[in-house]
C-alpha atoms as a PDB file:
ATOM      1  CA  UNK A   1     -37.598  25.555 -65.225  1.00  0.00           C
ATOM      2  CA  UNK A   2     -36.564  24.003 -62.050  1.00  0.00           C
ATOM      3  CA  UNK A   3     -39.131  24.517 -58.476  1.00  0.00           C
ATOM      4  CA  UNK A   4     -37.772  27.471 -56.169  1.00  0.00           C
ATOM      5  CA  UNK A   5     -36.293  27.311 -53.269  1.00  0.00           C
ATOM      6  CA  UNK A   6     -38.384  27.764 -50.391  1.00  0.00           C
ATOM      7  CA  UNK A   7     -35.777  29.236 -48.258  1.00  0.00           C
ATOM      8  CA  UNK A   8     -34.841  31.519 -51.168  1.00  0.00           C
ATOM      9  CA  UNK A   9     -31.512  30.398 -51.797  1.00  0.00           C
ATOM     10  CA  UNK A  10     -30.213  29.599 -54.742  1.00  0.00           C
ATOM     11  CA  UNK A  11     -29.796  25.921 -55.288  1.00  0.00           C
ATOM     12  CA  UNK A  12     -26.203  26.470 -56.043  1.00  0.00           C
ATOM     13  CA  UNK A  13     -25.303  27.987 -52.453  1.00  0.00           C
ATOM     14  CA  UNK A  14     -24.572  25.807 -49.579  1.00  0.00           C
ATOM     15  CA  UNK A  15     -27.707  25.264 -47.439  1.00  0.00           C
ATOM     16  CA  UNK A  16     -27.642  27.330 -44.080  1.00  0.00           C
ATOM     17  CA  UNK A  17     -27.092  24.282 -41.241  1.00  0.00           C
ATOM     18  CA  UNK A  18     -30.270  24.478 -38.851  1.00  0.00           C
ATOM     19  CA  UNK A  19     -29.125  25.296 -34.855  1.00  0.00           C
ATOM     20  CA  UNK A  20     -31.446  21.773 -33.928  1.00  0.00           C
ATOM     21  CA  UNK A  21     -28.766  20.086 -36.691  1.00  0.00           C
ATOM     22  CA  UNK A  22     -25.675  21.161 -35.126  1.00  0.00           C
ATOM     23  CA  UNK A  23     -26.968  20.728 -31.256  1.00  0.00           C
ATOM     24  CA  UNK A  24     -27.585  16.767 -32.366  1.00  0.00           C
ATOM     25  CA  UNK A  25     -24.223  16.846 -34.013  1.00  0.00           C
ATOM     26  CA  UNK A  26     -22.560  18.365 -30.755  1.00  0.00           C
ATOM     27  CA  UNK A  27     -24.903  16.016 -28.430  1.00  0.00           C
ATOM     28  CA  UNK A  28     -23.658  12.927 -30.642  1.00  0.00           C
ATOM     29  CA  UNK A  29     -19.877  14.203 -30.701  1.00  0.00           C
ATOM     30  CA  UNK A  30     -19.935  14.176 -26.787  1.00  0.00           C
ATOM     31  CA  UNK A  31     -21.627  11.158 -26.258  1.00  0.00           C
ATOM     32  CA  UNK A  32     -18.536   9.654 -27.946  1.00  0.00           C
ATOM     33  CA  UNK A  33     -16.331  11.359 -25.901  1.00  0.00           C
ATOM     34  CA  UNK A  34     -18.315  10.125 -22.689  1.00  0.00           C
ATOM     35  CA  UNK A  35     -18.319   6.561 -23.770  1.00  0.00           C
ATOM     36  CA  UNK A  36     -14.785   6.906 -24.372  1.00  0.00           C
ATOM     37  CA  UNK A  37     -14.597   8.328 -20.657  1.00  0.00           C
ATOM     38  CA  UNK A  38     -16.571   5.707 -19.284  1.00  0.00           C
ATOM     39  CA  UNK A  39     -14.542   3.227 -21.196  1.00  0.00           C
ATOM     40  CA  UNK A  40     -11.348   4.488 -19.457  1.00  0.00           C
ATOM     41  CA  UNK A  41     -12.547   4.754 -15.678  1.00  0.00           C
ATOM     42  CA  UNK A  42     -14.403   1.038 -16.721  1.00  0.00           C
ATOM     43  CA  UNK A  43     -10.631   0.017 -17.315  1.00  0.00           C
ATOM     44  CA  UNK A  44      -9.467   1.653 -14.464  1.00  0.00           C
ATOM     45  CA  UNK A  45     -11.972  -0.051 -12.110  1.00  0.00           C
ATOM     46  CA  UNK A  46     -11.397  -3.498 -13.589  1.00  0.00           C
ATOM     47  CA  UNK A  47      -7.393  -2.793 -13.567  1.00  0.00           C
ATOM     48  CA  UNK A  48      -8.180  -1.735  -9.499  1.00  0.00           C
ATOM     49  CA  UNK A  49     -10.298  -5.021  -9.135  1.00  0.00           C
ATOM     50  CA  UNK A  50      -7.682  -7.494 -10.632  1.00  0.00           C
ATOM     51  CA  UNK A  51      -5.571  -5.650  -7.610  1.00  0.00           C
ATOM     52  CA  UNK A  52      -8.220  -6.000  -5.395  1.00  0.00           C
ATOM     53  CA  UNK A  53      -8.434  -9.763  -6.060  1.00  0.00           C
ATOM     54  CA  UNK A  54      -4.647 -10.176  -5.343  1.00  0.00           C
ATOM     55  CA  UNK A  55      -5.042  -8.536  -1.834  1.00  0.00           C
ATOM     56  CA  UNK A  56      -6.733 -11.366  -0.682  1.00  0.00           C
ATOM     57  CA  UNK A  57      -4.663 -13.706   0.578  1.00  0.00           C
ATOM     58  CA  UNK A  58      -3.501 -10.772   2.486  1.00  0.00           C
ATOM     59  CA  UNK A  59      -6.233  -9.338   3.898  1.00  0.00           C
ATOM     60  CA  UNK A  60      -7.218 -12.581   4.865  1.00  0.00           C
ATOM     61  CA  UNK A  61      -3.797 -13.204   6.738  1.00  0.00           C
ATOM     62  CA  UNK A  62      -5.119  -9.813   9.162  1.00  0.00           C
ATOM     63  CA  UNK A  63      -6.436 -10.707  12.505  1.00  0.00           C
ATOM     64  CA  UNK A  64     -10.081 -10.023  12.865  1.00  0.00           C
ATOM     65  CA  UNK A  65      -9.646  -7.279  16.083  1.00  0.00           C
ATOM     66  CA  UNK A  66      -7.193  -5.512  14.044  1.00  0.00           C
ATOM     67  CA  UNK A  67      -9.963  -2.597  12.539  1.00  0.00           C
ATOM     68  CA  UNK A  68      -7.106  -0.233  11.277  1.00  0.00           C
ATOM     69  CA  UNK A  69      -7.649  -1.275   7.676  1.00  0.00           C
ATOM     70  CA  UNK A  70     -10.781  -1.273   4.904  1.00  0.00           C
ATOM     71  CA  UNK A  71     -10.476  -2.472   1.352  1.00  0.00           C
ATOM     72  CA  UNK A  72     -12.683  -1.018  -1.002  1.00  0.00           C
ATOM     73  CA  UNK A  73     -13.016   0.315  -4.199  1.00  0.00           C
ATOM     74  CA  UNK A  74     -14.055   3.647  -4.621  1.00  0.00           C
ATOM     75  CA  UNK A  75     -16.408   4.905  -7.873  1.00  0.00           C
ATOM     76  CA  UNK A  76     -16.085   8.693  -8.213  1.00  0.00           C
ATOM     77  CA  UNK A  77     -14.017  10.927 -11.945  1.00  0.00           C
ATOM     78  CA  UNK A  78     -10.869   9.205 -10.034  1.00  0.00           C
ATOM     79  CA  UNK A  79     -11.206   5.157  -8.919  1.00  0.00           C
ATOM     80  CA  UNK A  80      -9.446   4.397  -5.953  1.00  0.00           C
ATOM     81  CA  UNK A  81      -8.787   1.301  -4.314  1.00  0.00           C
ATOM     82  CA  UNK A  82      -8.756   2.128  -0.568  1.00  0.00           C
ATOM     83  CA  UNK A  83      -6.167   0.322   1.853  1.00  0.00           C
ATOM     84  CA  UNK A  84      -7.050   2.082   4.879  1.00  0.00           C
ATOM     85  CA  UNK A  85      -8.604   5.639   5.418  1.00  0.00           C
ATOM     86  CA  UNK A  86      -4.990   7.329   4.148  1.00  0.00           C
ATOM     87  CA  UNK A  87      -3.633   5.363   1.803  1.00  0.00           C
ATOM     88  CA  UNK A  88      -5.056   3.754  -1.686  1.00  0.00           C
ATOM     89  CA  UNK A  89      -3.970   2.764  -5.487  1.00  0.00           C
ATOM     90  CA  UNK A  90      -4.993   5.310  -8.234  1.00  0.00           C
ATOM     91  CA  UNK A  91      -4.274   4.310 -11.941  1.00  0.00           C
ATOM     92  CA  UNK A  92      -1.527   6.233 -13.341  1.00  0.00           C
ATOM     93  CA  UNK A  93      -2.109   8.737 -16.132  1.00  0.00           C
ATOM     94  CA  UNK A  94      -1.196   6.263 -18.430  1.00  0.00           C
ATOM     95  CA  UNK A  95      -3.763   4.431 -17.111  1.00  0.00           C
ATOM     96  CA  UNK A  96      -2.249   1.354 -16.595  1.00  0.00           C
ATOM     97  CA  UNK A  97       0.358   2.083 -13.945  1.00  0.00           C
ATOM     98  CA  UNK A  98      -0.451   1.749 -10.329  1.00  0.00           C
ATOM     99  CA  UNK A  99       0.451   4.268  -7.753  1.00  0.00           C
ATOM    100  CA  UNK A 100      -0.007   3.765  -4.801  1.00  0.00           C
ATOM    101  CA  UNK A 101       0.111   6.637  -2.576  1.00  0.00           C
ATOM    102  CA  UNK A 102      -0.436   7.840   1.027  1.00  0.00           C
ATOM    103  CA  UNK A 103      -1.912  10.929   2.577  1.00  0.00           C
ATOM    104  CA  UNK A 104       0.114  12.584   5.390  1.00  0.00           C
ATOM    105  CA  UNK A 105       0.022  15.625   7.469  1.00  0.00           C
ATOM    106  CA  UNK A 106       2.506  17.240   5.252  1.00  0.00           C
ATOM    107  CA  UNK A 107       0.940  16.459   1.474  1.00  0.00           C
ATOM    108  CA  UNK A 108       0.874  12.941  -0.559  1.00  0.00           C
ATOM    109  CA  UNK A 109       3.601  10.783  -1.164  1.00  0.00           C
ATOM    110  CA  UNK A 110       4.035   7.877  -3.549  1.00  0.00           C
ATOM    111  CA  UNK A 111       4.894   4.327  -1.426  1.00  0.00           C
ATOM    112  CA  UNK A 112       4.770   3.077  -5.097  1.00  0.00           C
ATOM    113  CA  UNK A 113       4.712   2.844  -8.159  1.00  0.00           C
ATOM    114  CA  UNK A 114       4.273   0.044 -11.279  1.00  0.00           C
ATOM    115  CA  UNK A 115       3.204  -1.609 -14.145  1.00  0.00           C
ATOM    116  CA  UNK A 116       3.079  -5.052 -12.546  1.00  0.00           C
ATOM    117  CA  UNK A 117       0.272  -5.915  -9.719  1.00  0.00           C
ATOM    118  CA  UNK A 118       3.236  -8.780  -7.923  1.00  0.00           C
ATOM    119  CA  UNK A 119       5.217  -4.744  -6.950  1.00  0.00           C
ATOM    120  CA  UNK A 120       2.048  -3.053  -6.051  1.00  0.00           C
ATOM    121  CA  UNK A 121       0.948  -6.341  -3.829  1.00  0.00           C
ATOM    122  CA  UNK A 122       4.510  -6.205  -1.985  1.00  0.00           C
ATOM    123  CA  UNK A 123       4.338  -2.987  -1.282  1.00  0.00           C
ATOM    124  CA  UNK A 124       1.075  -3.068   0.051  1.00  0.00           C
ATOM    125  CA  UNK A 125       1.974  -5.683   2.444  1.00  0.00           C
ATOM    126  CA  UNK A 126       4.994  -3.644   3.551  1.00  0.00           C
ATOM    127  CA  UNK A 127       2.674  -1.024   4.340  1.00  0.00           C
ATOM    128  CA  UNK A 128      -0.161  -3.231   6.187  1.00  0.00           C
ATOM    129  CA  UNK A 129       2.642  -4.427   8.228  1.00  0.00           C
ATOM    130  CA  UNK A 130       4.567  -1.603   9.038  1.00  0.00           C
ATOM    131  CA  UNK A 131       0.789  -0.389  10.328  1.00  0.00           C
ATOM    132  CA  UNK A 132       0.609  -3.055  12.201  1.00  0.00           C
ATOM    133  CA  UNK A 133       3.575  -2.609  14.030  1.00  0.00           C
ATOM    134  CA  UNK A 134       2.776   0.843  14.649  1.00  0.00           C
ATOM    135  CA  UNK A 135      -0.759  -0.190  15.933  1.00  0.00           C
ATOM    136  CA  UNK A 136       0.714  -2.817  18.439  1.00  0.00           C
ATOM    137  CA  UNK A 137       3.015  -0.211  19.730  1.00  0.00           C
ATOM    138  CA  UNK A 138       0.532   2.277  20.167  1.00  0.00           C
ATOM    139  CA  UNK A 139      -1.688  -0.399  22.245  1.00  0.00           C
ATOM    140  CA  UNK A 140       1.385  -1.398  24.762  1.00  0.00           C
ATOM    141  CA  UNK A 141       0.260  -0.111  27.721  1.00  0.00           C
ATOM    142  CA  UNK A 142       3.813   1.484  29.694  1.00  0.00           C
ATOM    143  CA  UNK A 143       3.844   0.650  33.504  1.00  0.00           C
ATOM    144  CA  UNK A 144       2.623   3.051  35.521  1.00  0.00           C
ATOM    145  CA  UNK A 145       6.296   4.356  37.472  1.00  0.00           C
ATOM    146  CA  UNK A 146       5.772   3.465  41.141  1.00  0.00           C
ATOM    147  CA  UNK A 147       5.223   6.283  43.901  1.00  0.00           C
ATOM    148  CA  UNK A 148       8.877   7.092  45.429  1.00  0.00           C
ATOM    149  CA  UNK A 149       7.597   7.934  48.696  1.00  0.00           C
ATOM    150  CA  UNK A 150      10.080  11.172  49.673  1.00  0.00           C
ATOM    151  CA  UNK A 151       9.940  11.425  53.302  1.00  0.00           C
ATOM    152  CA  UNK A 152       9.310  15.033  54.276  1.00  0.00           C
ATOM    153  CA  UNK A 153      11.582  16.443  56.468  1.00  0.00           C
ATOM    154  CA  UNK A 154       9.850  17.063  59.955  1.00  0.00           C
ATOM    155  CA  UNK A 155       8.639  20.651  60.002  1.00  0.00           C
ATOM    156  CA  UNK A 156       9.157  22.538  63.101  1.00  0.00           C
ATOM    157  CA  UNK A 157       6.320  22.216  66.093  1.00  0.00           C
ATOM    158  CA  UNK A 158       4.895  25.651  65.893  1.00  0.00           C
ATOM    159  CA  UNK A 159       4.017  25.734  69.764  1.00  0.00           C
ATOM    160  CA  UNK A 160       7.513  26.019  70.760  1.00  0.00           C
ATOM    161  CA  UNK A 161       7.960  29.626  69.140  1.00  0.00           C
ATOM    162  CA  UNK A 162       4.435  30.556  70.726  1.00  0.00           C
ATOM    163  CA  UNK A 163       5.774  29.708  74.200  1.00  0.00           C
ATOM    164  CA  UNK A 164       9.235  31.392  73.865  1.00  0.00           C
ATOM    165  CA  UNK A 165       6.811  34.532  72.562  1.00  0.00           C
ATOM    166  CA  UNK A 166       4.717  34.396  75.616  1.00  0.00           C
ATOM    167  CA  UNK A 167       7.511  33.632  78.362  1.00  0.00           C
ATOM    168  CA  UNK A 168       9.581  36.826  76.845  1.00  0.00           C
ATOM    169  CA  UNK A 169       6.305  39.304  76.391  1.00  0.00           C
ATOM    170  CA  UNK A 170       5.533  38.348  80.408  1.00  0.00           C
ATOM    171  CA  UNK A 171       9.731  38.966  81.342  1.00  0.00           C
ATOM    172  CA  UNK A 172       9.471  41.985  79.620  1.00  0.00           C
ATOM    173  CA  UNK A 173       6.414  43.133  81.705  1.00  0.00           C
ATOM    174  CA  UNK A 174       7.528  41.550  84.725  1.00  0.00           C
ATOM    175  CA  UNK A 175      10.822  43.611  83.853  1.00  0.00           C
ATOM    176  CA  UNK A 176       8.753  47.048  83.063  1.00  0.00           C
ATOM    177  CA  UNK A 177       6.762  46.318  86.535  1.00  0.00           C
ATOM    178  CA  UNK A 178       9.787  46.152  88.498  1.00  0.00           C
ATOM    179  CA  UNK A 179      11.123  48.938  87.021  1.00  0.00           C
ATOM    180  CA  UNK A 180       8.414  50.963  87.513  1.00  0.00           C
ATOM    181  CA  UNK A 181       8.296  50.077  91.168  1.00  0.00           C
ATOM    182  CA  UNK A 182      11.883  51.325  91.581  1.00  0.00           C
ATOM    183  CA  UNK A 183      11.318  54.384  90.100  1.00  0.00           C
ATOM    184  CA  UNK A 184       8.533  54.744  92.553  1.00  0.00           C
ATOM    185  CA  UNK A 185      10.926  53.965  95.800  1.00  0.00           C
END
């Protein structure tokens, strides 16, 4: 005779699983999945730091008043590689393509967009110097237009129509006077 089952099963019937069995199951099963996660955005940051390393040469070609632009790489669910404060590189969805993309009043738009870090270097450099450009027009300083001094026309001496005011109010009382003292006659 075999020993009985303490949880009253028979020992033919699948055991019930235990809810502390399937949470460590379910916690292990996720872990993967994170690893697997981190793996990825690992890639992505070391894909964004072989970029980063190419920039170099151009960043160090930037004069060291010109403030418009800073490189950095950004940890967060997405990695970016910041070029200024509205533009970076993001890895693709493929995970190895770059795109690099630019924020604007009006949504995001893709400057570019490759496989190959040479591409994503050029067109970073057409961006930093079309910024550039942009920045040193911004700074000219226009020349104030001169005064045009417009000479105003003389305006009329307002004595003159006082006088003429007075000298007909006393003709026209000298004039009521005399008539007055004709009437009287």
């Amino acid at each position: 005779m075999s020993e009985p089952e303490i949880s009253g099963t028979h020992p033919s019937q699948p055991r019930p699983m235990r809810l502390r069995d399937a949470l460590l199951r379910a916690r292990i099963e996720a872990a993967d999945r994170t690893g697997v996660v981190v793996d990825l955005r690992d890639a992505e940051v070391a894909r964004l730091e072989i970029l980063n390393d190419a920039l170099d040469p151009l960043f160090a070609q930037i004069p060291g008043q010109i403030d418009l632009f800073d490189r950095g790489i950004s940890q967060g669910d997405t990695p970016r590689l910041w070029i200024d404060v509205v533009a970076h590189v993001v890895m693709g969805r493929d995970k190895r393509m770059y795109r690099f993309v630019q924020d604007t009043r009006f949504g995001r738009i893709v400057l570019a967009e490759s496989h190959d870090v040479p591409v994503v270097v050029e067109a970073v450099t057409d961006y930093v110097a079309r910024r550039m450009i942009e920045r040193e027009h911004a700074m000219v300083v226009m020349p104030a237009p001169s005064p045009t001094v417009v000479p105003e026309p003389p305006r009329p001496s307002r004595i003159w129509p006082f006088l003429l005011g007075f000298l007909l109010g006393a003709a026209a009382l000298f004039g009521l006077a005399l008539l007055a003292a004709l009437k009287s006659w």
